[in-house]
Protein backbone atom coordinates (compact mmCIF):
# COMPACT_ATOMS: atom_id res chain seq x y z
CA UNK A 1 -1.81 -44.50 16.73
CA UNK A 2 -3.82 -46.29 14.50
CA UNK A 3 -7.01 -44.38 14.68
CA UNK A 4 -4.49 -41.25 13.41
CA UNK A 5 -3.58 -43.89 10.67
CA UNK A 6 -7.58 -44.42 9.58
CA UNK A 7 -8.36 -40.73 10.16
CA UNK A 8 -5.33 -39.54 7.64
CA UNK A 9 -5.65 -42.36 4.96
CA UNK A 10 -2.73 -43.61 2.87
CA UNK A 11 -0.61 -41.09 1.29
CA UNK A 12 -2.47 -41.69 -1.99
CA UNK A 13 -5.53 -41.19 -1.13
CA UNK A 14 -4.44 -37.86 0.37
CA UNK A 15 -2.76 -36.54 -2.82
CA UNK A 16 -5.39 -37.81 -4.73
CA UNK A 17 -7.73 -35.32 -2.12
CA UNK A 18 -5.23 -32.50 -2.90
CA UNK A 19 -4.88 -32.55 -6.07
CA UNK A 20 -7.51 -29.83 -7.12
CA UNK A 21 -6.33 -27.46 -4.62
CA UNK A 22 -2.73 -28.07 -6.48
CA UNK A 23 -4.17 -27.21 -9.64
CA UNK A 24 -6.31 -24.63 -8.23
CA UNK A 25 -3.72 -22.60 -7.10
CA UNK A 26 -0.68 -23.15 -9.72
CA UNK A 27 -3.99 -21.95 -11.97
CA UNK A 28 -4.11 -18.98 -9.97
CA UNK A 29 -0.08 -18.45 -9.36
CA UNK A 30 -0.06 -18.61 -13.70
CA UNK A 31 -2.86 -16.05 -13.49
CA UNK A 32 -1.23 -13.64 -10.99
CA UNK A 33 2.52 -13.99 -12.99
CA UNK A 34 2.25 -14.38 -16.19
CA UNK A 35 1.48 -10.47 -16.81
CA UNK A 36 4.06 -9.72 -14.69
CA UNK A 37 6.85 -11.63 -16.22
CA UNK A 38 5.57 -11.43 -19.54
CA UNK A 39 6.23 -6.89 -18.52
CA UNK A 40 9.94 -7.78 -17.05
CA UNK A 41 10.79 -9.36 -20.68
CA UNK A 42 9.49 -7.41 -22.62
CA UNK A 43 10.84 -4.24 -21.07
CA UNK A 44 14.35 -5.43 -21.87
CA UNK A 45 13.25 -6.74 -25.86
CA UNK A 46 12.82 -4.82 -28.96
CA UNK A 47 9.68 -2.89 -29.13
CA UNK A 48 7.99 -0.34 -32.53
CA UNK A 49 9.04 3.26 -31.72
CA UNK A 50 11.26 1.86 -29.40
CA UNK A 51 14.85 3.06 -28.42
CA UNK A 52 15.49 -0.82 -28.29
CA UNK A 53 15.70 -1.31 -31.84
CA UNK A 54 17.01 -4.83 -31.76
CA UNK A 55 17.42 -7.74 -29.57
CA UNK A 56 17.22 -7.73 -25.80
CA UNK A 57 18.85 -4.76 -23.59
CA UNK A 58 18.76 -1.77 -21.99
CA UNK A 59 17.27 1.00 -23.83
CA UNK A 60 13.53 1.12 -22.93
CA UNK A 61 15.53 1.84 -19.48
CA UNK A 62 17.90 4.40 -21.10
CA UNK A 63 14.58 5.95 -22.45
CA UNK A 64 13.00 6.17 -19.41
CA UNK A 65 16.25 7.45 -17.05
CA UNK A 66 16.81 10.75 -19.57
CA UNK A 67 13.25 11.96 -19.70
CA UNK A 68 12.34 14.85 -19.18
CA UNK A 69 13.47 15.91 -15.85
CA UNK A 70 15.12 12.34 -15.38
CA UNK A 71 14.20 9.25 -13.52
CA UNK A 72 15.50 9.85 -10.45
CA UNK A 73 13.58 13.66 -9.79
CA UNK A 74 10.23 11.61 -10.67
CA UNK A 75 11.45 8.59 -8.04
CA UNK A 76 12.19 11.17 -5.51
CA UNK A 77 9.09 12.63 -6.01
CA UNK A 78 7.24 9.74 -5.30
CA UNK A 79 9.30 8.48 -2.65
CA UNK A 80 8.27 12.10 -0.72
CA UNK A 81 4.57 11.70 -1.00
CA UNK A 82 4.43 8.44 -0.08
CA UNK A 83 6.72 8.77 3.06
CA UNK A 84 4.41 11.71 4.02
CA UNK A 85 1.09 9.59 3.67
CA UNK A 86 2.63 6.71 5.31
CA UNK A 87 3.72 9.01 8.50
CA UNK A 88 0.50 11.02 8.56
CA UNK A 89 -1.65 7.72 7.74
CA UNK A 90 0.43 5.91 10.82
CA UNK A 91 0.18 8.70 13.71
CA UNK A 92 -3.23 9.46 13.14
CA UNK A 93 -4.46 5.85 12.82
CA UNK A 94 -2.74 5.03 15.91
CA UNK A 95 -4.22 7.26 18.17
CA UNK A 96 -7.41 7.00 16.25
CA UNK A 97 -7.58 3.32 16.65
CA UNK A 98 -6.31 3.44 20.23
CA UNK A 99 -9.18 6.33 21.63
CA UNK A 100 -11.94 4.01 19.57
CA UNK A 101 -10.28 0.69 21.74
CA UNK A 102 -9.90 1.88 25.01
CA UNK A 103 -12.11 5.17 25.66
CA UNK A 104 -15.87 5.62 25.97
CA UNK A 105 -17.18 8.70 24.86
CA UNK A 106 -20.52 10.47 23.80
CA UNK A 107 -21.06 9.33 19.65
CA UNK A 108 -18.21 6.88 19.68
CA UNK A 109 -19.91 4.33 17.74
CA UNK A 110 -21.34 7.00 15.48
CA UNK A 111 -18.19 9.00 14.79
CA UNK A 112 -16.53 5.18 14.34
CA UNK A 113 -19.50 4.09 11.44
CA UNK A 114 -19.07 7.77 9.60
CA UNK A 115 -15.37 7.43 9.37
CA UNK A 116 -16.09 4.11 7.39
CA UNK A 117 -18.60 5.41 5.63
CA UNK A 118 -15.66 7.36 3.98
CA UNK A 119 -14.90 4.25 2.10
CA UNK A 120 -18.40 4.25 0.16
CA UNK A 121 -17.49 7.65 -1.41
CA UNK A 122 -15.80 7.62 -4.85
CA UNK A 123 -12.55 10.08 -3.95
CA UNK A 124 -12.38 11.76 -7.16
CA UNK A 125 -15.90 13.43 -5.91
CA UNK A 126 -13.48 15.15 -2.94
CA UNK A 127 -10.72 16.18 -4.90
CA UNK A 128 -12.21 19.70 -6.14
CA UNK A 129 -13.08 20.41 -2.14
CA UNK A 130 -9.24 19.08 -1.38
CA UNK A 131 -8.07 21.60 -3.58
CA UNK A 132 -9.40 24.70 -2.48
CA UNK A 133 -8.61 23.00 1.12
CA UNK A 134 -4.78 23.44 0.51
CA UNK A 135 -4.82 26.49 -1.53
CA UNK A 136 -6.26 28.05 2.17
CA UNK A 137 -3.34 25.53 3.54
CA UNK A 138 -0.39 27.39 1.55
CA UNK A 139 0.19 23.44 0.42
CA UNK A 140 -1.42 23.58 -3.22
CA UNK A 141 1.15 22.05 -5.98
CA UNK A 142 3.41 20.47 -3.01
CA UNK A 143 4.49 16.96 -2.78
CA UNK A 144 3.53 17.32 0.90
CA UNK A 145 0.14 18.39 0.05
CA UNK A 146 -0.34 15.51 -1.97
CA UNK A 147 0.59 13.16 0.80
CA UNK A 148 -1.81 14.36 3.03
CA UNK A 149 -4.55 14.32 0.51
CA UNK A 150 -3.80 10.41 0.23
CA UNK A 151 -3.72 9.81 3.85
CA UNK A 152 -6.42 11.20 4.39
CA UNK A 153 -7.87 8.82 1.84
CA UNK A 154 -6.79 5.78 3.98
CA UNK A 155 -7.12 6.81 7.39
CA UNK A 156 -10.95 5.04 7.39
CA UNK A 157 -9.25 1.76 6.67
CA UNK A 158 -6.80 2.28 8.50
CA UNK A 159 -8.43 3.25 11.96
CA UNK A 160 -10.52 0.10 11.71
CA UNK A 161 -7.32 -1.84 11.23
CA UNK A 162 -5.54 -0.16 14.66
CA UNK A 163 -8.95 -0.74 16.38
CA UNK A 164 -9.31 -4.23 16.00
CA UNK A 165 -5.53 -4.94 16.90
CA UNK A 166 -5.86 -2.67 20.25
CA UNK A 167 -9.18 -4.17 20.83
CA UNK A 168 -7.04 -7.91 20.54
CA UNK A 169 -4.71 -6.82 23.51
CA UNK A 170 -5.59 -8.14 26.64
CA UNK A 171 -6.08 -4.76 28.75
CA UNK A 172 -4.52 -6.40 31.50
CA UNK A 173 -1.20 -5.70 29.48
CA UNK A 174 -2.23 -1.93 29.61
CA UNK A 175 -3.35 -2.10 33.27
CA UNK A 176 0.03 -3.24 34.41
CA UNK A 177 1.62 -0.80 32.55
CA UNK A 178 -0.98 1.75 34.16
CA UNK A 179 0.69 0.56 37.81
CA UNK A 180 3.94 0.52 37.07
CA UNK A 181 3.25 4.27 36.95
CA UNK A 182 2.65 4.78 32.90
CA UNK A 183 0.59 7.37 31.36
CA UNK A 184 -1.68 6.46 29.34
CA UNK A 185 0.59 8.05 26.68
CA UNK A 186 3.34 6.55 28.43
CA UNK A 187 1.47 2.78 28.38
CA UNK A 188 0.74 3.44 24.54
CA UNK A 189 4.18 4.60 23.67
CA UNK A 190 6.28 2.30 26.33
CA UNK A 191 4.16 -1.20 25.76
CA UNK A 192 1.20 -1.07 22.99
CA UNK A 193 2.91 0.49 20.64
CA UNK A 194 4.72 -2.90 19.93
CA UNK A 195 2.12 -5.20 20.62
CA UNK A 196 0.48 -3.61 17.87
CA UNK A 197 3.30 -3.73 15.71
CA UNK A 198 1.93 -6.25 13.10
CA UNK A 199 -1.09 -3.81 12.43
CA UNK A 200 0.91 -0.93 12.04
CA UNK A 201 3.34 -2.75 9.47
CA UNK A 202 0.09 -3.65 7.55
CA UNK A 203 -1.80 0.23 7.47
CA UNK A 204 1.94 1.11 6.73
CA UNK A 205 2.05 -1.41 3.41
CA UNK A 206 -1.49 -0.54 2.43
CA UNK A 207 -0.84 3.34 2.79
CA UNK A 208 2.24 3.10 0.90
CA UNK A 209 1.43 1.12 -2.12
CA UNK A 210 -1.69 3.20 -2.59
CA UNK A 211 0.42 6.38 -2.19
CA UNK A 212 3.21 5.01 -4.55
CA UNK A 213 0.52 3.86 -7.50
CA UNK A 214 -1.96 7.17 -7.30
CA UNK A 215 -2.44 8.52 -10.37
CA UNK A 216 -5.52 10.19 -9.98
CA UNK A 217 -4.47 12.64 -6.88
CA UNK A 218 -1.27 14.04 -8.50
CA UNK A 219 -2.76 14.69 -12.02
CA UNK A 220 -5.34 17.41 -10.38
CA UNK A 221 -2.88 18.50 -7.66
CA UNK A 222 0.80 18.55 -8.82
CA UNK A 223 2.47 20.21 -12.60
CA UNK A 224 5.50 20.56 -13.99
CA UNK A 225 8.59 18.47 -12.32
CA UNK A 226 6.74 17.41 -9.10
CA UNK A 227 4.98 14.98 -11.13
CA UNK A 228 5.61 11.48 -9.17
CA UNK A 229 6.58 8.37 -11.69
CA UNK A 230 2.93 7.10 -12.46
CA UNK A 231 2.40 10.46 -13.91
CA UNK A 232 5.66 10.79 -15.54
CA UNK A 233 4.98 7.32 -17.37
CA UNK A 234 1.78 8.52 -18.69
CA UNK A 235 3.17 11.62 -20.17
CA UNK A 236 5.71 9.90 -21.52
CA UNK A 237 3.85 6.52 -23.49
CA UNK A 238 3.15 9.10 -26.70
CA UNK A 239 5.51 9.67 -28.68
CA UNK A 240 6.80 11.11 -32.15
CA UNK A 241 3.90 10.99 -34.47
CA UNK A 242 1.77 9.66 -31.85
CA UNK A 243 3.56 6.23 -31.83
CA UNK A 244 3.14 5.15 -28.40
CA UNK A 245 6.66 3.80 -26.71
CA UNK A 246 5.86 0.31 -24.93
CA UNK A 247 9.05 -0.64 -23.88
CA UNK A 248 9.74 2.51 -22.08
CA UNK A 249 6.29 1.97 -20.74
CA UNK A 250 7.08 -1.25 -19.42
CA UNK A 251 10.20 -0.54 -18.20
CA UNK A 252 8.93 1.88 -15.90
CA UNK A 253 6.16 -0.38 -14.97
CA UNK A 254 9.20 -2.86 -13.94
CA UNK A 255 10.58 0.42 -11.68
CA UNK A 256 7.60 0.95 -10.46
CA UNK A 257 6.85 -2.54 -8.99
CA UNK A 258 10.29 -3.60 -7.92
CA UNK A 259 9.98 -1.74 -4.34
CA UNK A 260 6.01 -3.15 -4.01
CA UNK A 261 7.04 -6.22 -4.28
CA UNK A 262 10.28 -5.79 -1.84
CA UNK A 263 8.90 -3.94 1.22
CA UNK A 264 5.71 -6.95 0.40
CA UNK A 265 8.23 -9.52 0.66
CA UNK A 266 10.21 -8.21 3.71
CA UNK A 267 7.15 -7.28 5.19
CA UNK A 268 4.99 -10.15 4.46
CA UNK A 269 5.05 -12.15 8.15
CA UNK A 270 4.05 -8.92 9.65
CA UNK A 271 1.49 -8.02 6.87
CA UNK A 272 -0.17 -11.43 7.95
CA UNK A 273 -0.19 -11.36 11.54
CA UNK A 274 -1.61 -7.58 11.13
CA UNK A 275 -4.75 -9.17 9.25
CA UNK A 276 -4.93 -12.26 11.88
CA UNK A 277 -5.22 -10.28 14.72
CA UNK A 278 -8.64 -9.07 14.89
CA UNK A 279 -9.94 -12.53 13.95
CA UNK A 280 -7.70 -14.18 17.00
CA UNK A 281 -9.39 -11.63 19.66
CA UNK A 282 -11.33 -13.81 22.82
């Protein structure tokens, strides 16, 4: 009891010990917020070329719900794609992941090292090839297109992720399910499947925020209406006379990150466990 005492010190010694990883980190938590908050103000306060002319309301949002084809088509439209990259990105990872885990076959370690090599290759360089891809595909100027395009920009990431959380399963937990007269589909589907639920919620998060803030995919591969709301905002900053509108910028900037920061929030248990699996294997 009193060796615990000597190894912990008094309490003020240990706040004293603390106290630059307090300030450390409210520094960091100012660093993070303060942009953010300072957009979620300002989108509601009076901005030059503005339709808030005065005070603080709503009309940087009233700017941004009747343009064009409307908030809600360019919402939609991003809601699509990133549904279809999150599916696509999911499936593929998962089976991916689990043949890397659990089979041994001819190359595996070299197919596994030039599917992360992906990663090291800027993706605007593939975008011309991607085009001409879905033209052949019948899928050229399609929200569905687009999707694909953007999972198939995460599936390297996201095999690695489904690897190491298959590879952190005990395969005794497979093996029973192997006797109990599973398939090996039937093991992945009936048992795996949700003991690698944590890593699945996290390629899920990753997939989706990068398919929800693309800009760069949808500006070469999508006109017109099927524009998703990144796009939409860009179109929209200039103006009359080339005044550029800052509230309705920020307002949809606000739009933009409220469901980020929800499915984050909801998520975020699972989003941790996901990353701390791989490191808790053996």
């Amino acid at each position: 009891m009193n060796s615990t005492r000597r190894r912990s010190g008094p309490p003020l010694l240990r706040g004293v010990i603390r106290t630059p990883y307090y300030v450390l980190t409210t520094g960091l938590a100012v660093i993070f917020l303060y942009p953010i908050l300072w957009t979620m103000i300002e989108s509601f306060s009076a901005q030059p070329g503005s339709a808030q002319t005065d005070g603080y309301g709503l009309g940087n949002y009233t700017t941004l719900v009747s343009y064009q084809a409307g908030l809600g088509v360019y919402l939609m439209n991003s809601l699509v794609i990133s549904l279809v990259a999150v599916l696509v990105t999911l499936v593929l990872s998962l089976l991916g992941g689990y043949a890397f885990a659990r089979f041994n076959f001819p190359g595996k370690n070299l197919l596994f090292l030039l599917t992360l090599s992906i990663l090291m290759v800027p993706y605007a360089t593939l975008l011309i090839p991607l085009v001409i891809w879905l033209k052949y595909l019948h899928l050229n100027n399609t929200l569905v297109g687009v999707g694909i395009v953007l999972a198939v920009f995460q599936l390297p990431f996201a095999v690695f992720m489904m690897r190491i959380s298959f590879e952190a399963i005990p395969r005794e937990v497979e093996e029973a399910a192997l006797i109990d007269g599973c398939g090996t589909f039937g093991a992945l589907r009936r048992v795996l499947i949700f003991a690698v639920k944590p890593g699945l919620i996290t390629v899920g998060i990753f997939a989706f925020l990068a398919a929800w803030n693309d800009f760069m995919v949808p500006l070469y591969l999508l006109g017109g209406d099927k524009q998703p709301l990144p796009l939409a905002l860009v179109n929209m900053r200039q103006q009359v006379m080339g005044v550029i509108d800052y509230g309705a910028t920020e307002a949809g900037v606000v739009v933009l990150m409220v469901p980020c920061v929800v499915l984050f929030l909801s998520l975020q248990r699972h989003y941790v466990r996901g990353f701390m699996s791989g490191a808790l294997k053996g």
